[in-house]
C-alpha atoms as a PDB file:
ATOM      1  CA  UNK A   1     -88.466  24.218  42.289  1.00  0.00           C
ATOM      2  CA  UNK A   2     -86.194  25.627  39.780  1.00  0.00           C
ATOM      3  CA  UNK A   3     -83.387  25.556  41.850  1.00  0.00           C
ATOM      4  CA  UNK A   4     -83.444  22.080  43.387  1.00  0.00           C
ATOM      5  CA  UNK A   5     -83.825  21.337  39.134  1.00  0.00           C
ATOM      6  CA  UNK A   6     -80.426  23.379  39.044  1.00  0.00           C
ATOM      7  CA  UNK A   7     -78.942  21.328  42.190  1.00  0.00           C
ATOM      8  CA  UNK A   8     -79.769  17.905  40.949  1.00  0.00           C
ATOM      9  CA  UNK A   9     -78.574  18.028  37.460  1.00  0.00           C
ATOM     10  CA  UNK A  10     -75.253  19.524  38.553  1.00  0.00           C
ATOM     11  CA  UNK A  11     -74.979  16.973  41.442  1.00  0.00           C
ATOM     12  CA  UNK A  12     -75.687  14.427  38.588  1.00  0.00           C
ATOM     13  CA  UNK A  13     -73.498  15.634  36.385  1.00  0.00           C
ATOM     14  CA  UNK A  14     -70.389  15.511  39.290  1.00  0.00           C
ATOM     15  CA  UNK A  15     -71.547  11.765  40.154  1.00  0.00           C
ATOM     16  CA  UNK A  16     -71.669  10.446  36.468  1.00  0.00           C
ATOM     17  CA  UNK A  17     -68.261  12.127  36.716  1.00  0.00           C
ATOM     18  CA  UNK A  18     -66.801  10.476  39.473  1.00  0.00           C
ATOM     19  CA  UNK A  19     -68.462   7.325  38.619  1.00  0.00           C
ATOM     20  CA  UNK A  20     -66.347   7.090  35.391  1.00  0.00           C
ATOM     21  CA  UNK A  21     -63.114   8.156  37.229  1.00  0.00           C
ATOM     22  CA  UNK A  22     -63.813   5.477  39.986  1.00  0.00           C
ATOM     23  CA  UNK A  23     -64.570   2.838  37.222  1.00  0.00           C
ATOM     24  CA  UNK A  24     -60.985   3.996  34.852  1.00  0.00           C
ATOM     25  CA  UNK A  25     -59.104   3.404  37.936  1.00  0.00           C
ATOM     26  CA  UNK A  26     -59.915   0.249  38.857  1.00  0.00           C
ATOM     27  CA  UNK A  27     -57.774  -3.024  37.239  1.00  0.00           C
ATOM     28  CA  UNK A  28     -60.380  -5.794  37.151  1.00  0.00           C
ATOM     29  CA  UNK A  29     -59.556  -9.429  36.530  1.00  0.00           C
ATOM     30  CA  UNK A  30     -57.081  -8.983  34.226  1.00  0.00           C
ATOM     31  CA  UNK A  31     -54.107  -7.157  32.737  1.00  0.00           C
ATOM     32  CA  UNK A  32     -56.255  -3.465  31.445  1.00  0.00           C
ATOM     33  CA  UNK A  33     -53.351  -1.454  29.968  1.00  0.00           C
ATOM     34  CA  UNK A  34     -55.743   1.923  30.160  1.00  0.00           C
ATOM     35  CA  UNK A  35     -56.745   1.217  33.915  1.00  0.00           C
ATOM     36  CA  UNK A  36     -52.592   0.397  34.598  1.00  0.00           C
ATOM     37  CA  UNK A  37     -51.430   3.651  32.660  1.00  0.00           C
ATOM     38  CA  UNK A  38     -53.640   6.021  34.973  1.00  0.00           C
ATOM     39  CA  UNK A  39     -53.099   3.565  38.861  1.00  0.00           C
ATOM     40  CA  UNK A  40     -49.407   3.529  37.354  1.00  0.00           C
ATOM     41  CA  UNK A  41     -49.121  -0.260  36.491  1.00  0.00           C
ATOM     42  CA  UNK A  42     -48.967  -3.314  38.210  1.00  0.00           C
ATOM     43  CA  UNK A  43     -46.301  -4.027  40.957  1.00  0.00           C
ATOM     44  CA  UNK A  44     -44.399  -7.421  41.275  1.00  0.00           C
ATOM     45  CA  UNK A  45     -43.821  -7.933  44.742  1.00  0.00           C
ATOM     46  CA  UNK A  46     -46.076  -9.825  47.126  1.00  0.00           C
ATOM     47  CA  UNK A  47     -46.533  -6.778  48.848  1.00  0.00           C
ATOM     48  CA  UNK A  48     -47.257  -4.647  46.256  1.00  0.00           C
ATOM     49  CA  UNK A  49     -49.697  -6.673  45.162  1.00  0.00           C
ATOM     50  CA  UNK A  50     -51.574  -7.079  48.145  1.00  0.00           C
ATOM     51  CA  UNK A  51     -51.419  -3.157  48.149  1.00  0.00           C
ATOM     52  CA  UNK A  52     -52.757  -3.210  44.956  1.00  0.00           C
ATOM     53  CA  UNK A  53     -55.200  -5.565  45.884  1.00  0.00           C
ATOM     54  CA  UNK A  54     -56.643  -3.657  48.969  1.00  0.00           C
ATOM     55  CA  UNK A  55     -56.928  -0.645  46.534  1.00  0.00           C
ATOM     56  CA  UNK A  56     -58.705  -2.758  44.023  1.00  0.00           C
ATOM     57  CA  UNK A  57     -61.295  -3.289  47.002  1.00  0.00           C
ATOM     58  CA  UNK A  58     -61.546   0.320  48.148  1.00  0.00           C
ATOM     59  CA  UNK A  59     -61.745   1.036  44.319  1.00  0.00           C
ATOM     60  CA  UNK A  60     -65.051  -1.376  43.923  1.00  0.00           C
ATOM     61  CA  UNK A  61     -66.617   0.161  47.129  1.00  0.00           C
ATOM     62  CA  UNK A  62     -66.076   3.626  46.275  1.00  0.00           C
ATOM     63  CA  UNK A  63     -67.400   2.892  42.912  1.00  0.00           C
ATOM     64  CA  UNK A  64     -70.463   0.795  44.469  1.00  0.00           C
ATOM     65  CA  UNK A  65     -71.186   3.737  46.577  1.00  0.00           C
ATOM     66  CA  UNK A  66     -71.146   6.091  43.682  1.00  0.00           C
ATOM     67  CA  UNK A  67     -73.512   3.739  41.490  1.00  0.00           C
ATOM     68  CA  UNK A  68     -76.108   3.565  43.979  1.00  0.00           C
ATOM     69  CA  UNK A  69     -75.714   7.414  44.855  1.00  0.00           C
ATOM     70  CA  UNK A  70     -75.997   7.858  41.148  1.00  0.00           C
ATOM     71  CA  UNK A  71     -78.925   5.785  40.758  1.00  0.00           C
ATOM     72  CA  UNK A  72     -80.688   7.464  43.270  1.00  0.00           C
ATOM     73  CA  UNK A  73     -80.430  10.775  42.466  1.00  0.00           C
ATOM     74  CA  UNK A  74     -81.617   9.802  38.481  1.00  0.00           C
ATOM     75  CA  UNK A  75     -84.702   8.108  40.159  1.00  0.00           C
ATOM     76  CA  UNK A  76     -85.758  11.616  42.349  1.00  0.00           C
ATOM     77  CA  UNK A  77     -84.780  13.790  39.232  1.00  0.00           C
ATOM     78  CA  UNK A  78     -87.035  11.672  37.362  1.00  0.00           C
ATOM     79  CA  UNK A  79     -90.038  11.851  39.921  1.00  0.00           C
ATOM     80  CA  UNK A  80     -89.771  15.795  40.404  1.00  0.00           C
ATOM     81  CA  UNK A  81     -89.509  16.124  36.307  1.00  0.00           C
ATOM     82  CA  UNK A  82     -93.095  13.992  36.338  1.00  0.00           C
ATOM     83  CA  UNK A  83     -94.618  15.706  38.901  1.00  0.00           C
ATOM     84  CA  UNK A  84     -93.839  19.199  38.099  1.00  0.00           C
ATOM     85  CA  UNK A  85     -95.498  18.147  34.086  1.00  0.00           C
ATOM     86  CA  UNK A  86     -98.184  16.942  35.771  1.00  0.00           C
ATOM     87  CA  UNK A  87     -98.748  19.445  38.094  1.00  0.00           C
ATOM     88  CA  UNK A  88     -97.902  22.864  36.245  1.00  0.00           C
ATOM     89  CA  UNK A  89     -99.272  25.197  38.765  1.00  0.00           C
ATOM     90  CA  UNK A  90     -96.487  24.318  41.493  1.00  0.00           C
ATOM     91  CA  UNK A  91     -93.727  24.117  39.116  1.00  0.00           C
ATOM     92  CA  UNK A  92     -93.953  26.433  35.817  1.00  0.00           C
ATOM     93  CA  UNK A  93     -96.398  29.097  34.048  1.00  0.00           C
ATOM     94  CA  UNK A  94     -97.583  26.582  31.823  1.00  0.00           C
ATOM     95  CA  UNK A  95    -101.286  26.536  31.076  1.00  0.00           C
ATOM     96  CA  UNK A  96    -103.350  23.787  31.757  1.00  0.00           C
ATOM     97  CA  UNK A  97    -106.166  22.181  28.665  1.00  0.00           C
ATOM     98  CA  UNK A  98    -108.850  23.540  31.022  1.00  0.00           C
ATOM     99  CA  UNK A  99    -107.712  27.200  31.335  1.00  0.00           C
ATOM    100  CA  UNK A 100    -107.364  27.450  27.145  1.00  0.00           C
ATOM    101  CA  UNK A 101    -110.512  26.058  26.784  1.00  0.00           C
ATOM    102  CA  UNK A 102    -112.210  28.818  29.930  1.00  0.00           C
ATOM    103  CA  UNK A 103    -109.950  31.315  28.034  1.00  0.00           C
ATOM    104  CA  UNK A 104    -110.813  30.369  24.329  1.00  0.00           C
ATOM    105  CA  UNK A 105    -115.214  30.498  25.272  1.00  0.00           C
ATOM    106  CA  UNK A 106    -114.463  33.560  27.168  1.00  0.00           C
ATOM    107  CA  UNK A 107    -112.967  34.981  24.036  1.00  0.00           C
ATOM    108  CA  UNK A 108    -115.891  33.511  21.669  1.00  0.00           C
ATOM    109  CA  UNK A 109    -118.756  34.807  23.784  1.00  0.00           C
ATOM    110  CA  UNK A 110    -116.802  38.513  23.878  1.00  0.00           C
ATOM    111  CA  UNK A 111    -116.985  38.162  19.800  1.00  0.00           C
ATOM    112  CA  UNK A 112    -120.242  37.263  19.842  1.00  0.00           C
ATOM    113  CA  UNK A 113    -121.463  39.936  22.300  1.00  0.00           C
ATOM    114  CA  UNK A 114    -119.476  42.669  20.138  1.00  0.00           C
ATOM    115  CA  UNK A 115    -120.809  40.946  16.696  1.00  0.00           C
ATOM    116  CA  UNK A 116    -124.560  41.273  18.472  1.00  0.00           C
ATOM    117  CA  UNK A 117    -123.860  44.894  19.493  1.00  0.00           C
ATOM    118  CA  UNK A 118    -122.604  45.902  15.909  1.00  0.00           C
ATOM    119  CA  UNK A 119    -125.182  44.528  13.987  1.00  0.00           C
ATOM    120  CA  UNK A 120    -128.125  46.099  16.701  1.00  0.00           C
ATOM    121  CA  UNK A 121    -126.203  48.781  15.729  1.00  0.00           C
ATOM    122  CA  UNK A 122    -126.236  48.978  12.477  1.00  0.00           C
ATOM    123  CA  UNK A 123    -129.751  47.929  12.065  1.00  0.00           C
ATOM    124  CA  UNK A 124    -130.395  51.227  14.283  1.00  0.00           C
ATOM    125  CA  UNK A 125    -128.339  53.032  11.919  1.00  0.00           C
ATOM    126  CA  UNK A 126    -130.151  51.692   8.692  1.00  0.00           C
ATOM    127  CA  UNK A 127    -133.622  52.412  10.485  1.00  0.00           C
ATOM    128  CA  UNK A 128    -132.576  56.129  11.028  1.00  0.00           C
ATOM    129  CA  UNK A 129    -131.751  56.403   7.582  1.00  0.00           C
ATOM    130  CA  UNK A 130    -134.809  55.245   6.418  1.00  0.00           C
ATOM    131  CA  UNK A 131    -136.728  57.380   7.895  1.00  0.00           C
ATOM    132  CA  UNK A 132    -134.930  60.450   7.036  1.00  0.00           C
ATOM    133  CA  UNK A 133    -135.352  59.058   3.786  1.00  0.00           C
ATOM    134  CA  UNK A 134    -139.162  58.427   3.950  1.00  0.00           C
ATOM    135  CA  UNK A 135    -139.230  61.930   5.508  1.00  0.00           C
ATOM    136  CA  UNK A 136    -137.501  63.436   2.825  1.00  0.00           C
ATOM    137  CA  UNK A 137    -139.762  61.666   0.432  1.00  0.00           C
ATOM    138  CA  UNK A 138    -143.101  62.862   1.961  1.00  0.00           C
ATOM    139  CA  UNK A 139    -142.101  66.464   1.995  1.00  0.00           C
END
């Protein structure tokens, strides 16, 4: 899943790319000294205008094209970002509530099973002590 992650974001990255290109080069309804600078201005002859407008139409398709492309491919980045934070085990290593609380009791009971075994222990230890002691007394 990593890897379709990887191919997305780069294909977004080239459309948000292209979209802005697209979008500079087009002239609008009016006079846009940025948009004329990079398409090299505006001609004055009937024909060069129609040229111009013909591009202008191309231009708004391409760009059309590009928006919708771009839209999509937001919407299915989107849904395979949810999906893979809601369902961890197909997409990451991350650990679910569930499996820190299993791990977490598992832990306590092991502490409490060692705590248990000390202290038995150590009450076996303080027994044997006291009756070397009571031994040691009666002789």
């Amino acid at each position: 899943m990593e890897v379709l992650n990887i191919i997305l974001a780069v294909l977004l990255i080239a459309l948000a790319i292209a979209l802005i290109v697209f979008v500079l080069f087009q002239t609008g309804g009016r006079s846009n000294k940025l948009s004329q600078a990079i398409s090299g201005g505006s001609p004055e002859n009937y024909t060069g205008k129609n040229k111009q407008r013909s591009k202008d139409k191309k231009l708004a398709k391409v760009t059309t094209v590009l928006a919708i492309a771009f839209a999509v491919v937001v919407i299915v980045f989107a849904l395979l970002m949810n999906y893979q934070h809601n369902h961890p085990s197909n997409g990451g290593s991350t650990t679910t509530e569930a499996e820190v609380t299993t791990e977490a009791d598992a832990t306590t009971e092991a502490e409490a099973t060692t705590e248990a075994e000390a202290t038995t222990e150590a009450e076996a230890v303080t027994t044997e002590a006291e009756e070397v002691t009571t031994e040691a007394a009666a002789e």
